[in-house]
PDB file of N, CA and C in Angstrom:
ATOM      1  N   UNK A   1     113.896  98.190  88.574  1.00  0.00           N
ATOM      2  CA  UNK A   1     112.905  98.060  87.546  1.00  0.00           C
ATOM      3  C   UNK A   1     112.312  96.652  87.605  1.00  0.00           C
ATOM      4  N   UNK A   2     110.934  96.639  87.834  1.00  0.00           N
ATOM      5  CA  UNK A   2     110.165  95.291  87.621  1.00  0.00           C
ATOM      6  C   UNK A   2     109.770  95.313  86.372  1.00  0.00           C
ATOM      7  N   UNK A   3     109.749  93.330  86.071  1.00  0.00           N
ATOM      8  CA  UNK A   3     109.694  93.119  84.831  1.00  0.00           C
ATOM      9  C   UNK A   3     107.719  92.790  84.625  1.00  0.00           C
ATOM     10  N   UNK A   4     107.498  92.905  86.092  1.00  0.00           N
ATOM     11  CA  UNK A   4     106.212  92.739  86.209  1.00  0.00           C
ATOM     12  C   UNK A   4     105.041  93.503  86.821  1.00  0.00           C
ATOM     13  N   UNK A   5     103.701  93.971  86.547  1.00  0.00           N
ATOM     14  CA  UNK A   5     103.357  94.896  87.773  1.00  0.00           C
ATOM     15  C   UNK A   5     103.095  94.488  89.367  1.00  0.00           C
ATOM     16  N   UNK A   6     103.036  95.114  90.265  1.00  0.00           N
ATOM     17  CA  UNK A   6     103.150  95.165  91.440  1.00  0.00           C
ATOM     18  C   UNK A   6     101.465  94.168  91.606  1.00  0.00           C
ATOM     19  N   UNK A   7     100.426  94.337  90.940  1.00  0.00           N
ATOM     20  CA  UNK A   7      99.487  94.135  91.073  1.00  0.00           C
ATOM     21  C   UNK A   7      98.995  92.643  90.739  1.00  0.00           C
ATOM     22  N   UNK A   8     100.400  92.291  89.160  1.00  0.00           N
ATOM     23  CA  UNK A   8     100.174  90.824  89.058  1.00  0.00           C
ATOM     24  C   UNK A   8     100.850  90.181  89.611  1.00  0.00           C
ATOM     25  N   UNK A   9     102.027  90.622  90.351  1.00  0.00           N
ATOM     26  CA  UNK A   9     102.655  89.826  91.477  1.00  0.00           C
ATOM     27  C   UNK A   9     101.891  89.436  92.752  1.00  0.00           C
ATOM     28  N   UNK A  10     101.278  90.657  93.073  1.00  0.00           N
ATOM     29  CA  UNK A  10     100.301  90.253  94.326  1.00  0.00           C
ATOM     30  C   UNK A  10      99.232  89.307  93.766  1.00  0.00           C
ATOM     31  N   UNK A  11      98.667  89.196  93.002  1.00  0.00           N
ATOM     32  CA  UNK A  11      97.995  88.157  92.956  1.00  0.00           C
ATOM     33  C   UNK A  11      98.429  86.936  92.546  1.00  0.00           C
ATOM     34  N   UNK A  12      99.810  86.657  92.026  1.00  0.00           N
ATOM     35  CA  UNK A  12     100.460  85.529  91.496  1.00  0.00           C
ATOM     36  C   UNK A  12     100.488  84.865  92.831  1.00  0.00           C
ATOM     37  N   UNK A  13     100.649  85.648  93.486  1.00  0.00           N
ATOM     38  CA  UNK A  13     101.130  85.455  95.442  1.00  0.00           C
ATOM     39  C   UNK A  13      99.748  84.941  96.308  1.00  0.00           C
ATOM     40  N   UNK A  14      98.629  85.420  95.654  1.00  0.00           N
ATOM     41  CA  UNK A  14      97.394  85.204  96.075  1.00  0.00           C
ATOM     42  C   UNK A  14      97.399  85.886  97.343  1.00  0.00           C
ATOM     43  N   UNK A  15      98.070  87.246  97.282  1.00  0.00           N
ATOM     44  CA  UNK A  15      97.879  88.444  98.479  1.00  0.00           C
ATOM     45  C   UNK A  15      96.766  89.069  98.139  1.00  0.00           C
ATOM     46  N   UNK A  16      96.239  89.056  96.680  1.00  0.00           N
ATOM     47  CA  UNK A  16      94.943  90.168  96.423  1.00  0.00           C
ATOM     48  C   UNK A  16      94.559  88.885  95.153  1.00  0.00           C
ATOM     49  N   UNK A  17      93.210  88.871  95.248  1.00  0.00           N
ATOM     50  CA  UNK A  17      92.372  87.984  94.230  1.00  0.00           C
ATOM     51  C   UNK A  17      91.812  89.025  92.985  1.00  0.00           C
ATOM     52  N   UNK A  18      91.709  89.787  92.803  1.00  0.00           N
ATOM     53  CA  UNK A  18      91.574  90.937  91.710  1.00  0.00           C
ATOM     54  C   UNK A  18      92.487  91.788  91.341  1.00  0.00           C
ATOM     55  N   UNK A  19      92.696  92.437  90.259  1.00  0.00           N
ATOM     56  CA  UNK A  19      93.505  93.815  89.603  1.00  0.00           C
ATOM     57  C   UNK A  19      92.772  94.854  90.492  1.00  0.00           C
ATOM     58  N   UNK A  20      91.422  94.541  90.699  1.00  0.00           N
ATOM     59  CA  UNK A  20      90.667  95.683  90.857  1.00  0.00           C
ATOM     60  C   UNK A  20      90.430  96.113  92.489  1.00  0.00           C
ATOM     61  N   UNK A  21      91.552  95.162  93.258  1.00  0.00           N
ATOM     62  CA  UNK A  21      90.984  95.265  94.799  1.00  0.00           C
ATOM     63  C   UNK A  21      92.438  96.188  95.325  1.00  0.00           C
ATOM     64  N   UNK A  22      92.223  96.824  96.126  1.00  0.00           N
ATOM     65  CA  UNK A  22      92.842  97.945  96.535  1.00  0.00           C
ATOM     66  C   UNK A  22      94.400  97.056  97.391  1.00  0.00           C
ATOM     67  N   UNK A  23      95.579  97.485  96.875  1.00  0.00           N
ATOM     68  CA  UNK A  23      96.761  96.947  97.184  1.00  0.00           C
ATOM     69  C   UNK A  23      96.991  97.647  98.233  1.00  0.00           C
ATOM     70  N   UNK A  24      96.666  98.723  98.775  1.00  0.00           N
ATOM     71  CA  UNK A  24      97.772  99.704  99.738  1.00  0.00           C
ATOM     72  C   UNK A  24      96.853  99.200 101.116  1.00  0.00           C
ATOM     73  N   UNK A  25      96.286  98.514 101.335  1.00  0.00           N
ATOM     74  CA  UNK A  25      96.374  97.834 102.549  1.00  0.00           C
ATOM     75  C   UNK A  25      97.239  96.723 102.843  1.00  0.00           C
ATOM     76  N   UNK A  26      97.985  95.867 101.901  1.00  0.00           N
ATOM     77  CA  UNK A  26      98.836  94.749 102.023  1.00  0.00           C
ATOM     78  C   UNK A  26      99.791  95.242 102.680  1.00  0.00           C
ATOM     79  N   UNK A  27     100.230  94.352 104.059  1.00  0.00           N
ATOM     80  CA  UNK A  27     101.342  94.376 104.878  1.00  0.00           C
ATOM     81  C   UNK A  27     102.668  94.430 104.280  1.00  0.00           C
ATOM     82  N   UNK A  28     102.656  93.253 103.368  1.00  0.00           N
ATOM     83  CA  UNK A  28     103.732  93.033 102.728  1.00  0.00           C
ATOM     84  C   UNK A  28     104.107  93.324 101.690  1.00  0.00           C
ATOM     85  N   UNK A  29     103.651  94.948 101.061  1.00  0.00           N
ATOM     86  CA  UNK A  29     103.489  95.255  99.963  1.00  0.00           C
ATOM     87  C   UNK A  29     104.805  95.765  99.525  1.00  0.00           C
ATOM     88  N   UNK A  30     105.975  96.474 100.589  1.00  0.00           N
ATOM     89  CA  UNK A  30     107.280  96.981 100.356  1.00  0.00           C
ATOM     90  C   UNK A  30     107.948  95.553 100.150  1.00  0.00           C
ATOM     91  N   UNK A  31     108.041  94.358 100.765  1.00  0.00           N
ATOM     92  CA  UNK A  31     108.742  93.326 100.785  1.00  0.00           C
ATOM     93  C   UNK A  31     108.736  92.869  99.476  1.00  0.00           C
ATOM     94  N   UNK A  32     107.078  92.317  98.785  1.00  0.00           N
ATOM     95  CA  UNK A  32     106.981  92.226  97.539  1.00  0.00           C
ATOM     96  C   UNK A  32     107.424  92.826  96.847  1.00  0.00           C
ATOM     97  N   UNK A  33     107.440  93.817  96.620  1.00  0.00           N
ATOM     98  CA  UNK A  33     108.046  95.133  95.930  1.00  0.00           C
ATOM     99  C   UNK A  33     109.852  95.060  95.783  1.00  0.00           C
ATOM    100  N   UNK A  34     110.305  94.967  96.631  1.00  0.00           N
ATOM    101  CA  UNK A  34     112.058  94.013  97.169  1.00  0.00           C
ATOM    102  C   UNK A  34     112.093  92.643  96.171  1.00  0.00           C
ATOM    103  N   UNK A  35     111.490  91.967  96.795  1.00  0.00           N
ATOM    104  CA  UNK A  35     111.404  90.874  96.040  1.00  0.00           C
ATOM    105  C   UNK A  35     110.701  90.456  94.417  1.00  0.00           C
ATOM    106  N   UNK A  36     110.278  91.869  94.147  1.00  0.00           N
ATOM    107  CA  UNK A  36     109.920  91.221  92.752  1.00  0.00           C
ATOM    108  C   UNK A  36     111.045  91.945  91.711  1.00  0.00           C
ATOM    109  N   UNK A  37     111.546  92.951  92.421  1.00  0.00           N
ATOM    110  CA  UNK A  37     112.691  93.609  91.743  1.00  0.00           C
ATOM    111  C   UNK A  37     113.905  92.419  91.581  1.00  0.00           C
ATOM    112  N   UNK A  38     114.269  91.700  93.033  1.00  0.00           N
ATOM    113  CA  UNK A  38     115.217  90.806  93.045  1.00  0.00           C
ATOM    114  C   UNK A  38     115.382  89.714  91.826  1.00  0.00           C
ATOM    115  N   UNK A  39     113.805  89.778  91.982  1.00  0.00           N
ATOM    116  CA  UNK A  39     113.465  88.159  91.084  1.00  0.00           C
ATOM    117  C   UNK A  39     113.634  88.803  89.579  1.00  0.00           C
ATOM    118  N   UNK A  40     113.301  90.267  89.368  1.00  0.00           N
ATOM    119  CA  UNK A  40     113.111  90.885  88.233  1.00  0.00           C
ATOM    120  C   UNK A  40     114.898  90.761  87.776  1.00  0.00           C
ATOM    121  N   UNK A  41     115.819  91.239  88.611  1.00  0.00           N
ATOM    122  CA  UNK A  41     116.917  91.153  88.291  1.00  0.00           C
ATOM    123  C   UNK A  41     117.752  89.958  88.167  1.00  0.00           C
ATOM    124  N   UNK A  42     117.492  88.997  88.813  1.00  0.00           N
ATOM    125  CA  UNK A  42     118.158  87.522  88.528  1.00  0.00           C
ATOM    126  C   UNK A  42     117.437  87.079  87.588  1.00  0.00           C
ATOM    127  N   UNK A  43     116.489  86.906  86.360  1.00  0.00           N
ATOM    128  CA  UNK A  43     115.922  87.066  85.362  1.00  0.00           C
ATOM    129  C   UNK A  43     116.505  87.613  84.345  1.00  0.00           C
ATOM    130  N   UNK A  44     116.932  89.347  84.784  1.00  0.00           N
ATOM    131  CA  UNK A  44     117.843  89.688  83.440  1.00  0.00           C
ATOM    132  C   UNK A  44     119.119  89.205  83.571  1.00  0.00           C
ATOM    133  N   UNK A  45     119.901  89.015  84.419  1.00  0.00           N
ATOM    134  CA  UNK A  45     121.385  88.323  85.108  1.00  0.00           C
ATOM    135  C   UNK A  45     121.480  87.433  84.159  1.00  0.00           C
ATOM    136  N   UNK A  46     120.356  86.108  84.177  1.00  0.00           N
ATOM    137  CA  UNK A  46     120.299  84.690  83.460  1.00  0.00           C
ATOM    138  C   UNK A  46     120.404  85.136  81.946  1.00  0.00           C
ATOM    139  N   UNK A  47     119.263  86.316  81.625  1.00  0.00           N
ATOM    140  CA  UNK A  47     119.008  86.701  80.011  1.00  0.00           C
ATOM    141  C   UNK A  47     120.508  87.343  79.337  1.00  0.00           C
ATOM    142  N   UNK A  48     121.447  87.945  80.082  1.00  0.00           N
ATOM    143  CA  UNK A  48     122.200  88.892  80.024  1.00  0.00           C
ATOM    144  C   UNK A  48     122.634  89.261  78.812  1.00  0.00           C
ATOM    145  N   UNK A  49     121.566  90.335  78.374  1.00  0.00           N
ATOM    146  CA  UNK A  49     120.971  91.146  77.586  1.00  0.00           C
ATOM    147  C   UNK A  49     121.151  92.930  77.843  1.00  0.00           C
ATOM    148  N   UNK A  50     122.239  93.489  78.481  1.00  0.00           N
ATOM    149  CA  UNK A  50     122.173  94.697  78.946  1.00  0.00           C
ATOM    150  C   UNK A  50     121.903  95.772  78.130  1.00  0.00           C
ATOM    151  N   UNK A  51     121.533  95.328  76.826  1.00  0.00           N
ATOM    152  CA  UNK A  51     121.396  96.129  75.304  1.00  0.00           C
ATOM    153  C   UNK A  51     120.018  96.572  75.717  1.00  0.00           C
ATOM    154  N   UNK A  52     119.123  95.619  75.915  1.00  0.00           N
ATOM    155  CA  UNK A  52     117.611  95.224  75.961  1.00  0.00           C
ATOM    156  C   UNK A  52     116.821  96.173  77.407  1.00  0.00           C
ATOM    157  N   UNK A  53     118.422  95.466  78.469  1.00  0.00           N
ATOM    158  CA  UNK A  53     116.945  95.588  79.962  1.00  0.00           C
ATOM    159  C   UNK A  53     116.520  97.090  79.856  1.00  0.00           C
ATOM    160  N   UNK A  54     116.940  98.203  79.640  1.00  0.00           N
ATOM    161  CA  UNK A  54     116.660  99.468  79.736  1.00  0.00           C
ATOM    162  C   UNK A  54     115.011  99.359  78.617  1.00  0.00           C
ATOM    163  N   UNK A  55     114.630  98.574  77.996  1.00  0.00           N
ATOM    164  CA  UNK A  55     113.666  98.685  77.310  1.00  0.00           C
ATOM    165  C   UNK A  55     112.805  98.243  77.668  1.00  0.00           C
ATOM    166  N   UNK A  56     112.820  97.382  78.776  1.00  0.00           N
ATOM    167  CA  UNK A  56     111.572  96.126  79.233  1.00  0.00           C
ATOM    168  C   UNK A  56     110.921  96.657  80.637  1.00  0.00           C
ATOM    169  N   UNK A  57     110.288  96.533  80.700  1.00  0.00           N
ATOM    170  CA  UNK A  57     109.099  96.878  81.692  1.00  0.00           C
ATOM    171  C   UNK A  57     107.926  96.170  81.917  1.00  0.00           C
ATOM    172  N   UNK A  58     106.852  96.252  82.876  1.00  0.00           N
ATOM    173  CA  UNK A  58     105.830  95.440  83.442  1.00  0.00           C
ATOM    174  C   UNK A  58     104.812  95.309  81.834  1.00  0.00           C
ATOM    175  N   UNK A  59     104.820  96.765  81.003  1.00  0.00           N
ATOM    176  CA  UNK A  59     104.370  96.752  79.616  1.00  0.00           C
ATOM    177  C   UNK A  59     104.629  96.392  78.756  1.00  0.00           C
ATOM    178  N   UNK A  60     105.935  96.217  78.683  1.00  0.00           N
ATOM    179  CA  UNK A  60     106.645  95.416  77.183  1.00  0.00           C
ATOM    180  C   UNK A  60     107.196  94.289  77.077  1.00  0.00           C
ATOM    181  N   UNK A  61     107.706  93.636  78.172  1.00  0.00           N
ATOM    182  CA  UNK A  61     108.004  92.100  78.571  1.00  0.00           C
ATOM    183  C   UNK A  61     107.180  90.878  78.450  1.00  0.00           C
ATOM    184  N   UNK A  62     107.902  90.026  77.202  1.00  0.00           N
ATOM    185  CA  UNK A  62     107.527  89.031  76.733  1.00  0.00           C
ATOM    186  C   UNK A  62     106.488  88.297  78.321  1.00  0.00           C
ATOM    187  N   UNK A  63     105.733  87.654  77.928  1.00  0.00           N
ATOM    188  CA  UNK A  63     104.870  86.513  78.716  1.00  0.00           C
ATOM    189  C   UNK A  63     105.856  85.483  79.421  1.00  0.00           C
ATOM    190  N   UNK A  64     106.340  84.931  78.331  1.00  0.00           N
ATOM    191  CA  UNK A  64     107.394  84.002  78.795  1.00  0.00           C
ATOM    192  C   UNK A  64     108.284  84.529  79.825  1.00  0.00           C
ATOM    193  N   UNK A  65     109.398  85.833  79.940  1.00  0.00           N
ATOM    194  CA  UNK A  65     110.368  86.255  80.703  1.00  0.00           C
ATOM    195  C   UNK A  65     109.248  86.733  82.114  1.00  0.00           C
ATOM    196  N   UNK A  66     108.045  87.565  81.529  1.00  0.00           N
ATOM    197  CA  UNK A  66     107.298  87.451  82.509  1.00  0.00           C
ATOM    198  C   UNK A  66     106.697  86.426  84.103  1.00  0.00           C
ATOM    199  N   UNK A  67     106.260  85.257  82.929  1.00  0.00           N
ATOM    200  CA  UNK A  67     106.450  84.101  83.805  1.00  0.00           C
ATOM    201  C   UNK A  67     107.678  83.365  84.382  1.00  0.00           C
ATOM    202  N   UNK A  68     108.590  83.737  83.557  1.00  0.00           N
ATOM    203  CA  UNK A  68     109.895  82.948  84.872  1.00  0.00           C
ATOM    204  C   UNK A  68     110.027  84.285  85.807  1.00  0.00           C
ATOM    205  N   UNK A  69     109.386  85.299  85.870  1.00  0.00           N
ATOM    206  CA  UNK A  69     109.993  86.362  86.528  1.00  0.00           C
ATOM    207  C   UNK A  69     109.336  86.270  87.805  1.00  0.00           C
ATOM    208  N   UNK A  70     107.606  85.413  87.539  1.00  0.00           N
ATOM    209  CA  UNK A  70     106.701  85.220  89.132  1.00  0.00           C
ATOM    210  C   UNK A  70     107.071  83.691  89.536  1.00  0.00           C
ATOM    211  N   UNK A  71     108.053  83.164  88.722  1.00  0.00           N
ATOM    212  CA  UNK A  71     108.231  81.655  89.288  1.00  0.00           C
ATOM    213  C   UNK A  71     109.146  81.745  90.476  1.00  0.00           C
ATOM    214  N   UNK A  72     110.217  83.089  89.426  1.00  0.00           N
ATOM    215  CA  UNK A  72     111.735  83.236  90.457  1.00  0.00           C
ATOM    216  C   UNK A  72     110.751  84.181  92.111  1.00  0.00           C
ATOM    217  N   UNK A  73     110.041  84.904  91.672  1.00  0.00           N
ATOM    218  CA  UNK A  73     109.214  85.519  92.908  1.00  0.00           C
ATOM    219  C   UNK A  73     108.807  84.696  93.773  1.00  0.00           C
ATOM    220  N   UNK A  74     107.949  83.482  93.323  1.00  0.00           N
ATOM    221  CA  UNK A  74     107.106  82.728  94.192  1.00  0.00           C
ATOM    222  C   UNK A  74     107.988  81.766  94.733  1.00  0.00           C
ATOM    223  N   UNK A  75     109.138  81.387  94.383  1.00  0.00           N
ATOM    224  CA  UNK A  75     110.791  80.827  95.148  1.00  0.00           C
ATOM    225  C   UNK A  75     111.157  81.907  96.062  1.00  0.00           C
ATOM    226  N   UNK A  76     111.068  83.520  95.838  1.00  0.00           N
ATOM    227  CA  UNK A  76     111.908  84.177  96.711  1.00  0.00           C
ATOM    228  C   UNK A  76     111.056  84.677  98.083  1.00  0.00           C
ATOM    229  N   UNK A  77     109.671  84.416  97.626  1.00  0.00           N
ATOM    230  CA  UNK A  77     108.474  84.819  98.624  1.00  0.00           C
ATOM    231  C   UNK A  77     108.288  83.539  99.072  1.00  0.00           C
ATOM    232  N   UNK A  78     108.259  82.442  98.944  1.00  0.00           N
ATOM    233  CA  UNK A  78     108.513  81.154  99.655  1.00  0.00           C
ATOM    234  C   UNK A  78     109.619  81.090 100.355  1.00  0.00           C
ATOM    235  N   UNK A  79     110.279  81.501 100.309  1.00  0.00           N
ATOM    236  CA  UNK A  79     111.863  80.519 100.954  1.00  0.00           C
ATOM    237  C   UNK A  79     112.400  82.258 101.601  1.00  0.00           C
ATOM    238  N   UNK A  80     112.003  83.061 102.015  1.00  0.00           N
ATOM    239  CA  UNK A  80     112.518  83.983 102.074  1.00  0.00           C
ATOM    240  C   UNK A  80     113.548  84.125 103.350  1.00  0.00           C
ATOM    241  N   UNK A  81     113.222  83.025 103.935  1.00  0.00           N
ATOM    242  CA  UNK A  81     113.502  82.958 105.538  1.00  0.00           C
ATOM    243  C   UNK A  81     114.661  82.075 105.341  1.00  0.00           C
ATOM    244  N   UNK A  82     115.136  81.294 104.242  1.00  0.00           N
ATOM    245  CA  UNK A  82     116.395  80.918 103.470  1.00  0.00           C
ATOM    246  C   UNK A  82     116.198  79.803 103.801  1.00  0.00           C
ATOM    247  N   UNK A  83     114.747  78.772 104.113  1.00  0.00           N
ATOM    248  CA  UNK A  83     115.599  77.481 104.549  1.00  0.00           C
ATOM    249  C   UNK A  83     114.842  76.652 103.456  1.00  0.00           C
ATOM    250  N   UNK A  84     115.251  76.868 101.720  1.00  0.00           N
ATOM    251  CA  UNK A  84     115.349  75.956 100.822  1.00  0.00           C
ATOM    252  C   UNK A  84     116.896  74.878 100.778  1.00  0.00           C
ATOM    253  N   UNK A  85     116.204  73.926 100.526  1.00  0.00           N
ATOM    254  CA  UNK A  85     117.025  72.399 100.230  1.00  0.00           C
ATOM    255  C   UNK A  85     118.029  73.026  99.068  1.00  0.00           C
ATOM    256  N   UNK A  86     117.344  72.898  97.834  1.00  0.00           N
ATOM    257  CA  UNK A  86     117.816  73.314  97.079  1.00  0.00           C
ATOM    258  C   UNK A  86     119.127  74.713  96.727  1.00  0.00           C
ATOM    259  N   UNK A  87     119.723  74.602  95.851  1.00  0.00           N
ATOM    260  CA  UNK A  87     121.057  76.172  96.038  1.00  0.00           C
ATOM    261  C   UNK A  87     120.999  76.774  95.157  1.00  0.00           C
ATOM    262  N   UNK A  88     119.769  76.979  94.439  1.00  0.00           N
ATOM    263  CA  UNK A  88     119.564  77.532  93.249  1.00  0.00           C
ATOM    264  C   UNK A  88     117.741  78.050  92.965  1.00  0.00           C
ATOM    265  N   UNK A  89     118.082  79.057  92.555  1.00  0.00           N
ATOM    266  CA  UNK A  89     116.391  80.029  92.514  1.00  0.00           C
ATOM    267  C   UNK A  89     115.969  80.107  91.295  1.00  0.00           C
ATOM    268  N   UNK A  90     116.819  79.748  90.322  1.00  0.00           N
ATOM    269  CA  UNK A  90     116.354  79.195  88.505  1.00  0.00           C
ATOM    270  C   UNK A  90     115.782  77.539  88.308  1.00  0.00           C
ATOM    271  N   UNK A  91     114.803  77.770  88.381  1.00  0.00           N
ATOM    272  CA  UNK A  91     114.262  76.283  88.520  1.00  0.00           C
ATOM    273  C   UNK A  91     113.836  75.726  86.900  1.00  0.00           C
ATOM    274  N   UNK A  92     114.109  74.146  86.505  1.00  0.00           N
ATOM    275  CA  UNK A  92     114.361  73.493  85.091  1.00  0.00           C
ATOM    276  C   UNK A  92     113.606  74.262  84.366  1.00  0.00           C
ATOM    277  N   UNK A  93     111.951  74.620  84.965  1.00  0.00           N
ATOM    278  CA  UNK A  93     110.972  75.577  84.085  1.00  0.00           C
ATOM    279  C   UNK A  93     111.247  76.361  83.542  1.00  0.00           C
ATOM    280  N   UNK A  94     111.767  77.758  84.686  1.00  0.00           N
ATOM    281  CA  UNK A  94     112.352  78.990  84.792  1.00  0.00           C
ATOM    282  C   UNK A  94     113.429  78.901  83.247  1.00  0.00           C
ATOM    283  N   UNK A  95     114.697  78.171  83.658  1.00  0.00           N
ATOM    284  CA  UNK A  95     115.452  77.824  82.692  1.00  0.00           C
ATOM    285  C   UNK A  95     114.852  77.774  81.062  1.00  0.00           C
ATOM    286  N   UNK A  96     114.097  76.949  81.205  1.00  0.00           N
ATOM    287  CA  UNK A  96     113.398  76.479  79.582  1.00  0.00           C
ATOM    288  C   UNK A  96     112.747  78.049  79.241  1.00  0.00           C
ATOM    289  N   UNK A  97     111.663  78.693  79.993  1.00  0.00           N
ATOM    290  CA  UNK A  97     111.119  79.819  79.696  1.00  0.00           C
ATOM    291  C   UNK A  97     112.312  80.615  79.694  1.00  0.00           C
ATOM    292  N   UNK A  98     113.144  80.780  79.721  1.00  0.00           N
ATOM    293  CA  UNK A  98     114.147  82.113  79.696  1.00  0.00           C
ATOM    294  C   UNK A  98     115.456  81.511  77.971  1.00  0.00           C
ATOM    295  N   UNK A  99     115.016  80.241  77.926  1.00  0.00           N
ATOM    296  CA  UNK A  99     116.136  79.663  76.796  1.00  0.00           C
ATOM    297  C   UNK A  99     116.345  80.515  75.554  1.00  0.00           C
ATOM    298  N   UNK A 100     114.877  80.828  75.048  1.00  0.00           N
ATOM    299  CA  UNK A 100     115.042  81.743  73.825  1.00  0.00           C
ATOM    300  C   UNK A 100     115.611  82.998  74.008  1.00  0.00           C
ATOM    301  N   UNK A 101     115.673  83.607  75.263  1.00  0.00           N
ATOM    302  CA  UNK A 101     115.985  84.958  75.405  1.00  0.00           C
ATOM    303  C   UNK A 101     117.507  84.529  75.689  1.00  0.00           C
ATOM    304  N   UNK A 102     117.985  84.279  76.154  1.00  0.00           N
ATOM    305  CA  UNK A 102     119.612  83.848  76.810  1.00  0.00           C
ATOM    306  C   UNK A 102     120.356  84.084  75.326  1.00  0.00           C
ATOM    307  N   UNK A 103     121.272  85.674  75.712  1.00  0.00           N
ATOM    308  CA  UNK A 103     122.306  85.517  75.140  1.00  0.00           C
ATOM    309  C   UNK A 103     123.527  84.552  75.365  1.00  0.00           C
ATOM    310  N   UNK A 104     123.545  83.951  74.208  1.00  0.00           N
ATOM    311  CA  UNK A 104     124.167  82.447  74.152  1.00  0.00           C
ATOM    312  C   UNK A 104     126.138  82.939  74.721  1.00  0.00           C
ATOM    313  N   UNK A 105     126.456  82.667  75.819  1.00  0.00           N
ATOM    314  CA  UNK A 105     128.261  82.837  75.895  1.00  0.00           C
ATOM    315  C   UNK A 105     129.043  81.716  75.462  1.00  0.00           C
ATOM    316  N   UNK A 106     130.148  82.073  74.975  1.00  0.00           N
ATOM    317  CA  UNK A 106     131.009  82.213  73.787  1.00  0.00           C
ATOM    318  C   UNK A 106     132.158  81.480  74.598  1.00  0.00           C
ATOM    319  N   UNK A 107     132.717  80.378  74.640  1.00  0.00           N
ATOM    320  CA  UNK A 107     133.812  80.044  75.270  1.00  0.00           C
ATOM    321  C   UNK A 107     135.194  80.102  74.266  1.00  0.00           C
TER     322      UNK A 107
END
């Protein structure tokens, strides 16, 4: 389940410059598709909310979870070939946009 559509990912990606321009020619349209699920799921992982994810979709998902959801994308469609510096795909932004949603754990 993506937390985003297929259509605003491709353009977050700047694979397609319109909603309105035809996706099913993109090469990399199954990969995106992989990867926005991935990014969609390390998103709810961070939120871990399992009450919720069955409710959220590309239609009902806050802006905010939205946007850390094409940040964690545009990290996993960048670096896909694995050679980030960094050891972590939640970046300080990502983090802050996901803060209000984060069920808080309990030590």
């Amino acid at each position: 389940m993506a937390l985003v559509s297929i259509t605003r990912a491709l353009m977050h990606l700047r694979l397609i410059s319109s909603a309105d321009e035809d996706v099913a020619y993109i090469d990399e349209l199954e990969e995106v598709q992989a990867k926005l699920e991935d990014a969609s799921a390390i998103v709810l992982k961070h939120i871990k909310d399992p009450e919720n994810e069955a409710d959220l979709d590309a239609d009902s998902t806050p802006g905010d979870i939205q946007a850390a959801t094409l940040l964690v994308l545009s990290d996993l469609w960048e670096h896909r070939a694995g050679s980030k510096d960094e050891d972590t795909v939640l970046s300080t932004t990502v983090l802050n946009l996901l803060r209000g949603h984060r069920d808080p754990t309990l030590a």
